[in-house]
Protein backbone atom coordinates (compact mmCIF):
# COMPACT_ATOMS: atom_id res chain seq x y z
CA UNK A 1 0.00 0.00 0.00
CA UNK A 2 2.94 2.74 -1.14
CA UNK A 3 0.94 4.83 -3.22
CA UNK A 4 -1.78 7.86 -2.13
CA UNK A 5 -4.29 6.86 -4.21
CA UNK A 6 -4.50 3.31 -2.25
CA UNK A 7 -3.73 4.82 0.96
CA UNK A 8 -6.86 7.59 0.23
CA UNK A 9 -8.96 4.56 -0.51
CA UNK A 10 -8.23 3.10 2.42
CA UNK A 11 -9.33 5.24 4.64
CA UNK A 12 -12.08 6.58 2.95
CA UNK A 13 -13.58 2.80 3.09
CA UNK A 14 -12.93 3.01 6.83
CA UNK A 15 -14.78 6.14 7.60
CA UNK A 16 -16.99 5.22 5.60
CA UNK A 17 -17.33 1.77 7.79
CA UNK A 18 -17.02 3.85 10.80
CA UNK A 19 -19.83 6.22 9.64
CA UNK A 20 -22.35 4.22 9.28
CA UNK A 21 -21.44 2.43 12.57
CA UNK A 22 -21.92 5.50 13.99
CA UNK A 23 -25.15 5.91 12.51
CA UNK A 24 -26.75 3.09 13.45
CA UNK A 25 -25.38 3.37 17.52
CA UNK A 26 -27.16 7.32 17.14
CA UNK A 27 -30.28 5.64 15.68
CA UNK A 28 -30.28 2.72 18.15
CA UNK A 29 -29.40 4.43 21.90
CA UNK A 30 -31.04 8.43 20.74
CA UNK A 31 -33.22 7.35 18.30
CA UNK A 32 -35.10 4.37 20.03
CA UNK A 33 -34.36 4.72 23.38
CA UNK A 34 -35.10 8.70 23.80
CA UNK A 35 -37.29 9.92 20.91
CA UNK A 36 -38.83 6.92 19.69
CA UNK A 37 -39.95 5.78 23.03
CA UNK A 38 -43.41 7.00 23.25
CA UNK A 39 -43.99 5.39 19.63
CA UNK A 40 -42.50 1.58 20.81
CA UNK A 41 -44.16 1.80 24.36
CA UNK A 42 -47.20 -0.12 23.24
CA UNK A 43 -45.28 -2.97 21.97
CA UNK A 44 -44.34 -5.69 24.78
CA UNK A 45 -40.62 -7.10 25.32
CA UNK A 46 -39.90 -9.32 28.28
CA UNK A 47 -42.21 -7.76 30.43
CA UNK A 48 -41.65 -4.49 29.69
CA UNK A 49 -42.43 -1.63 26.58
CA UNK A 50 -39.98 -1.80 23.48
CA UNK A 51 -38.84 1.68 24.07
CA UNK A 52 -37.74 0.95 27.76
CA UNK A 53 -36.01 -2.33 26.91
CA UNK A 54 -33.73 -0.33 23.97
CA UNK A 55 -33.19 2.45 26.14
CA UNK A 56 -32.09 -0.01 29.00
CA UNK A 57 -30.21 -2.93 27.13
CA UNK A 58 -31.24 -3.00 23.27
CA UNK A 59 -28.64 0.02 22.55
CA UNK A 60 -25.63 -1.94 24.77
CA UNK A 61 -26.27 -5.20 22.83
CA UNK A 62 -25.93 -3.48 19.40
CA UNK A 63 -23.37 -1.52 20.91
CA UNK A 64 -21.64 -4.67 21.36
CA UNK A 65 -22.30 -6.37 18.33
CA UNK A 66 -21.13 -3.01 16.32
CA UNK A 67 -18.41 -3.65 17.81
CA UNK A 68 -17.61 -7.35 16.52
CA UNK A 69 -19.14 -6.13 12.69
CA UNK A 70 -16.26 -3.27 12.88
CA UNK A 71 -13.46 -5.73 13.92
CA UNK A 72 -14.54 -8.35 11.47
CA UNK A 73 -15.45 -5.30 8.71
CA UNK A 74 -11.64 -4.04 9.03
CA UNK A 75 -9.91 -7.48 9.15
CA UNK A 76 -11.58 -7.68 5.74
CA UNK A 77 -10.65 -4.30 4.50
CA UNK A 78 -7.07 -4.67 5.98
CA UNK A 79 -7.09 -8.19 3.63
CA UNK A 80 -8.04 -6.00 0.73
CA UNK A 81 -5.69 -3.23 1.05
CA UNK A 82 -2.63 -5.71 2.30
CA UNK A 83 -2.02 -4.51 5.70
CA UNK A 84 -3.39 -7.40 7.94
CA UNK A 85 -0.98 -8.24 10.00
């Protein structure tokens, strides 16, 4: 990966990766668990209203699992681009 162009390509596909990443943790924690909530109250979860249950532990769980699609995402990109280690 010597040149700029592939170095600029790079990166763009990994802010791109971590944009949308971002995106989606916004939509998840702000979106469903704050401004959403009165909308997913009337839907049951465990006990509880949809709204309370992403606020609560539906944002840390995609949280978490945005966190194994960016590891696995980069691995691939790294593969692509030849700098895995």
């Amino acid at each position: 990966m010597a040149d700029k162009s592939s170095t600029n390509a790079y990166w763009e596909a990994n802010i791109g990766i971590i944009k949308v990443c971002l995106v989606i943790w916004a939509l998840v924690s702000f979106g469903f668990g704050i401004l959403l909530r009165p909308l997913l109250a009337g839907i049951p979860v465990g006990g509880t209203d949809l709204g309370f249950w992403f606020a609560q532990q539906g944002s840390i769980l995609v949280f978490l699992a945005l966190i194994f699609f960016y590891a696995w995402r980069m691995n691939r990109l790294d593969k692509e681009y030849g700098v895995e280690e």
